[in-house]
C-alpha atoms as a PDB file:
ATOM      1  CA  UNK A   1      86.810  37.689  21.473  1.00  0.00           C
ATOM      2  CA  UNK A   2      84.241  37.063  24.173  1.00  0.00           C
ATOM      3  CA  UNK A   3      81.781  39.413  25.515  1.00  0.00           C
ATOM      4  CA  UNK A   4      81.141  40.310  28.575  1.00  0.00           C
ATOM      5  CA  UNK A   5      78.280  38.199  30.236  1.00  0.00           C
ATOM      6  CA  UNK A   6      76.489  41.785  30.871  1.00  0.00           C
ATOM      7  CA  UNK A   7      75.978  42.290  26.961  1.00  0.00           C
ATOM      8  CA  UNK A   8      74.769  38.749  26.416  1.00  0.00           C
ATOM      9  CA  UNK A   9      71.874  39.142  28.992  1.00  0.00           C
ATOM     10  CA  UNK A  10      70.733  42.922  27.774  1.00  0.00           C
ATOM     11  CA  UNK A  11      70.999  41.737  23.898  1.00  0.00           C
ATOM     12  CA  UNK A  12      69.139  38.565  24.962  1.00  0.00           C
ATOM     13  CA  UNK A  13      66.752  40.596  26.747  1.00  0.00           C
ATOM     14  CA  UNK A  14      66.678  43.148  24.432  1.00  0.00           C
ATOM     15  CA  UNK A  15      65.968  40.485  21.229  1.00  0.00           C
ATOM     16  CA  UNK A  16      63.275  38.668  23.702  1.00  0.00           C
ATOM     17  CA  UNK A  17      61.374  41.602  24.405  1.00  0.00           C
ATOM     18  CA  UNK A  18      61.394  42.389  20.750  1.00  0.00           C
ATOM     19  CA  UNK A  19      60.169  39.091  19.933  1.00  0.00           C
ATOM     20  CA  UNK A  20      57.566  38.929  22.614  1.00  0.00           C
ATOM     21  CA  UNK A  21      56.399  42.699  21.353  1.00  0.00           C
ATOM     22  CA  UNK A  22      56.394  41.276  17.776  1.00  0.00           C
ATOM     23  CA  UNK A  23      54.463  38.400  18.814  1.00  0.00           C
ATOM     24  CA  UNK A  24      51.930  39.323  21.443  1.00  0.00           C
ATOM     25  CA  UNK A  25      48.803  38.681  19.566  1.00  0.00           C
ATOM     26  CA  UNK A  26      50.388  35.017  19.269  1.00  0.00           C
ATOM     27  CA  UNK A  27      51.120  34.298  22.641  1.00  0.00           C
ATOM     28  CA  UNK A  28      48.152  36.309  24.312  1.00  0.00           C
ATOM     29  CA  UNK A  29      46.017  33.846  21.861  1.00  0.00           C
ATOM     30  CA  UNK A  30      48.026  30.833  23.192  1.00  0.00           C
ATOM     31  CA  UNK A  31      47.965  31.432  26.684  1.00  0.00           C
ATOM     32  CA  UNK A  32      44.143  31.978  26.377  1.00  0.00           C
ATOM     33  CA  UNK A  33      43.344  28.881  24.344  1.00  0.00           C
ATOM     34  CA  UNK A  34      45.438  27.218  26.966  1.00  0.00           C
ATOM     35  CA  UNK A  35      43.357  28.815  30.193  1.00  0.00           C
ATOM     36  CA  UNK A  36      40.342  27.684  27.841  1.00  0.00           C
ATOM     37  CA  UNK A  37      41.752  24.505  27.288  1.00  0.00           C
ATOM     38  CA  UNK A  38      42.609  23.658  30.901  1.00  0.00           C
ATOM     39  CA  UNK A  39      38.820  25.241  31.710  1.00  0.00           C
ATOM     40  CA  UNK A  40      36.934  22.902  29.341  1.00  0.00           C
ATOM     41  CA  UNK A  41      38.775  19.583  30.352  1.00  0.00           C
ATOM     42  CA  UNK A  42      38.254  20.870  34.219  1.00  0.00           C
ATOM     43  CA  UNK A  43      34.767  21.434  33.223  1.00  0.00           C
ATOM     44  CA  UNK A  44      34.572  18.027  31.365  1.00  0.00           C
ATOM     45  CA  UNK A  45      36.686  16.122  34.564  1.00  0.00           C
ATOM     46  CA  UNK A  46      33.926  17.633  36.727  1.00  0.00           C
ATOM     47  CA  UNK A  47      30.745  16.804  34.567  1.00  0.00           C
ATOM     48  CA  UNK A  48      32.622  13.362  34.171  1.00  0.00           C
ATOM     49  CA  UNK A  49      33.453  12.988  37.984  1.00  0.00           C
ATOM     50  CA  UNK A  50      29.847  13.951  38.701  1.00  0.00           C
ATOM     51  CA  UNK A  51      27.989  11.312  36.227  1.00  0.00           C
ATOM     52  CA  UNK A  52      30.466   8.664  37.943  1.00  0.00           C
ATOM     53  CA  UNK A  53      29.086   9.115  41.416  1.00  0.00           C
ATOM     54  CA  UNK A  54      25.670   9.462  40.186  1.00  0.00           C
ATOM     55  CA  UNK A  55      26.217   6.052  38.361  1.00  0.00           C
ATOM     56  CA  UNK A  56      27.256   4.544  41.843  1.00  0.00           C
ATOM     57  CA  UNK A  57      24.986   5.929  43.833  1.00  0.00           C
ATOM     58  CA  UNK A  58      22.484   4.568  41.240  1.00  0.00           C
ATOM     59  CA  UNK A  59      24.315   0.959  41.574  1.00  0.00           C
ATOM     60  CA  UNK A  60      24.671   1.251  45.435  1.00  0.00           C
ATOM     61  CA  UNK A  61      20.806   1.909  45.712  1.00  0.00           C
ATOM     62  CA  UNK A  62      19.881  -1.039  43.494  1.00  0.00           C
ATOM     63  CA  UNK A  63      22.280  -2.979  45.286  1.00  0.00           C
ATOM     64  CA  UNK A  64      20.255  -1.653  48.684  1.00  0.00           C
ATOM     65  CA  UNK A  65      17.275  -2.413  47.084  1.00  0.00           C
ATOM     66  CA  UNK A  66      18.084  -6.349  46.220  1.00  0.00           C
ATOM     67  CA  UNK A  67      19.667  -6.609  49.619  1.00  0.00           C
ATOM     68  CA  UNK A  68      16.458  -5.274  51.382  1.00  0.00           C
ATOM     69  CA  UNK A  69      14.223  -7.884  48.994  1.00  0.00           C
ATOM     70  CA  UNK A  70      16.316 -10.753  49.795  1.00  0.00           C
ATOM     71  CA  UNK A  71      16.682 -10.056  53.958  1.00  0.00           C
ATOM     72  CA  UNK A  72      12.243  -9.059  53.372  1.00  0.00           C
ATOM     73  CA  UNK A  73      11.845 -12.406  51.217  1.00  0.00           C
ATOM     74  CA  UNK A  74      14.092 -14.299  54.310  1.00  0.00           C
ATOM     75  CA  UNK A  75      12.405 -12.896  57.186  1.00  0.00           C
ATOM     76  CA  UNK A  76       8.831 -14.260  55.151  1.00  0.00           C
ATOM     77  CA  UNK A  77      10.382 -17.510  54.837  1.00  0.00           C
ATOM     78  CA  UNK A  78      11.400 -17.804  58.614  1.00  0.00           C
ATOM     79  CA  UNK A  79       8.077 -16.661  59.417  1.00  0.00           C
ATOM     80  CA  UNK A  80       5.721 -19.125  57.564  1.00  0.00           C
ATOM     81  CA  UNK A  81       8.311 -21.608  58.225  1.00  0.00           C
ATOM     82  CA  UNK A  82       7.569 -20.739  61.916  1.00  0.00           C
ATOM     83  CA  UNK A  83       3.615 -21.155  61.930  1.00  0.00           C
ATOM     84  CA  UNK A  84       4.195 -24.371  59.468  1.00  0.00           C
ATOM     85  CA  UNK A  85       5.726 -25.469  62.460  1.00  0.00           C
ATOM     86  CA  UNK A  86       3.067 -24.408  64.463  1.00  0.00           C
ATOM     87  CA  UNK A  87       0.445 -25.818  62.429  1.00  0.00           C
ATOM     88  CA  UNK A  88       2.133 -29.183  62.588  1.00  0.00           C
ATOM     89  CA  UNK A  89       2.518 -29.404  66.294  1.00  0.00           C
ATOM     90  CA  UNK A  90      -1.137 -28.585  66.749  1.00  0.00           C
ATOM     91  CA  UNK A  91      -1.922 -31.127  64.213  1.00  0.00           C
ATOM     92  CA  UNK A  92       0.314 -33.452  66.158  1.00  0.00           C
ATOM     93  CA  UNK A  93      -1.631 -32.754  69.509  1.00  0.00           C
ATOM     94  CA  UNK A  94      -4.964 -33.653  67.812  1.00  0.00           C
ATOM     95  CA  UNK A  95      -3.920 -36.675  65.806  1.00  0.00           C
ATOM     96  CA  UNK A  96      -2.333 -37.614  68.944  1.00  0.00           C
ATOM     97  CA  UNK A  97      -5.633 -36.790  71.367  1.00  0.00           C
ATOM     98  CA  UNK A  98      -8.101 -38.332  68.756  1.00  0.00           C
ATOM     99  CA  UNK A  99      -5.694 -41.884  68.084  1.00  0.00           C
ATOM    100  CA  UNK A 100      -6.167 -41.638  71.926  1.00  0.00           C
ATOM    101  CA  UNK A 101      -9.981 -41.127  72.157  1.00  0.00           C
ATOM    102  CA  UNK A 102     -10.749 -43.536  69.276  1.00  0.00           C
ATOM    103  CA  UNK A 103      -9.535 -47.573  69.725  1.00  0.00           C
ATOM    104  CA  UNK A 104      -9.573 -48.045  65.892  1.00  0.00           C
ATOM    105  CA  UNK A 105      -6.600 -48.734  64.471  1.00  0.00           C
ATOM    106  CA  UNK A 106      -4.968 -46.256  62.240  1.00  0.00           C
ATOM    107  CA  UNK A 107      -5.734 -44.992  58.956  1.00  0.00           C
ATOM    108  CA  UNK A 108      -3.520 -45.943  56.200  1.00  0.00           C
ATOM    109  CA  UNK A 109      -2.737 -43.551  53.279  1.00  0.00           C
ATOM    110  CA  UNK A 110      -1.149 -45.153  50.072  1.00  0.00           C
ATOM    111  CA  UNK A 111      -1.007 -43.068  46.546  1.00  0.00           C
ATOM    112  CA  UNK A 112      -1.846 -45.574  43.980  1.00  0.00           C
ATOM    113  CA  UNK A 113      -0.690 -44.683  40.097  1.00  0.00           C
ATOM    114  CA  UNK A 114      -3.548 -44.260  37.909  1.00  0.00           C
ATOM    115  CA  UNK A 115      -2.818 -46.225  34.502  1.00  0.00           C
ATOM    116  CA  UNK A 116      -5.945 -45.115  32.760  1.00  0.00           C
ATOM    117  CA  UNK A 117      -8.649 -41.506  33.150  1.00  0.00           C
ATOM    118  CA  UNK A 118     -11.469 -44.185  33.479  1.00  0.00           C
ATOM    119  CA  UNK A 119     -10.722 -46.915  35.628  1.00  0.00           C
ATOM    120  CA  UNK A 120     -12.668 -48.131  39.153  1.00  0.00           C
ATOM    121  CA  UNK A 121     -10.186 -45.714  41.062  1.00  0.00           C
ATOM    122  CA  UNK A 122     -12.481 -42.467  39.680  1.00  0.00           C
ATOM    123  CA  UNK A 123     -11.874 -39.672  37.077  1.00  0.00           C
ATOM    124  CA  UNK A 124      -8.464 -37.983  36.983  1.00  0.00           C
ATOM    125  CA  UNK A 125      -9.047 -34.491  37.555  1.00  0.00           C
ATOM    126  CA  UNK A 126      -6.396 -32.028  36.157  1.00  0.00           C
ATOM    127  CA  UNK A 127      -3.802 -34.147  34.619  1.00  0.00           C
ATOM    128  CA  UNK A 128      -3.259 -36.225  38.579  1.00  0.00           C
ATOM    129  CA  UNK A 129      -1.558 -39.551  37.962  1.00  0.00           C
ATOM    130  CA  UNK A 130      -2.093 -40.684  41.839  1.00  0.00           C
ATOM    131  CA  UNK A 131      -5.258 -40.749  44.067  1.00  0.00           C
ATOM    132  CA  UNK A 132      -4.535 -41.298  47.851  1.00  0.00           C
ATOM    133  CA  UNK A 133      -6.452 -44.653  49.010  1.00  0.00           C
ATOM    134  CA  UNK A 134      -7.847 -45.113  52.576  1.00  0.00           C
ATOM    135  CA  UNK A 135      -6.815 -48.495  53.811  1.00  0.00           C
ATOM    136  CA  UNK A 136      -8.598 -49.810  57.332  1.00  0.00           C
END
């Protein structure tokens, strides 16, 4: 004995629209907590997405930030390495003029280690061990 395919589907339908009409409440409340569901973890992705960027926008500034110190601290460097350089060629020129003006021969510079605070070299000031020594 089979039925017709036409009966199945009505009593189907006919038993699912029953069911659903028995059980609205149920699946109204389902279908709500699930739209609430799905809204709260959106929400929560979002608020989650959006403390993310601001934590790499935070990182990307510091990172900015150290960059722009170290190219500042460089561009310092180069330029007192530059007028040391100056300095020393200018000194040059007038160690070089006055060896030229003066016949004497030229001054000597030795350090000499200081073995005691009190001997004939003078007084160790703030912890020195050496004292330069002028030698003609």
């Amino acid at each position: 004995m089979t039925t017709p395919p036409e009966t199945l589907i009505n009593n189907l339908s006919s038993f699912a629209s029953s069911f659903y009409e028995s059980n609205e409440e149920f699946y109204l409340q389902n279908v709500n907590e699930g739209y609430k569901k799905f809204y709260l973890n959106k929400k929560a992705y979002n608020e989650a997405q959006k403390i993310q960027r601001e934590k790499i926008k935070r990182e990307r500034n510091k990172m900015k930030k150290i960059i722009k110190n170290y190219r500042e601290s460089i561009c310092r460097m180069r330029r007192r390495r530059d007028s040391l350089k100056e300095r020393i060629e200018i000194l040059e020129r007038e160690n070089k003029l006055l060896r030229e003006n003066s016949n004497e021969k030229e001054d000597k510079i030795s350090l000499v280690k200081i073995e005691n605070e009190n001997n004939d070299l003078g007084v160790v000031k703030n912890n020195r061990k050496f004292k330069a020594v002028f030698h003609r």
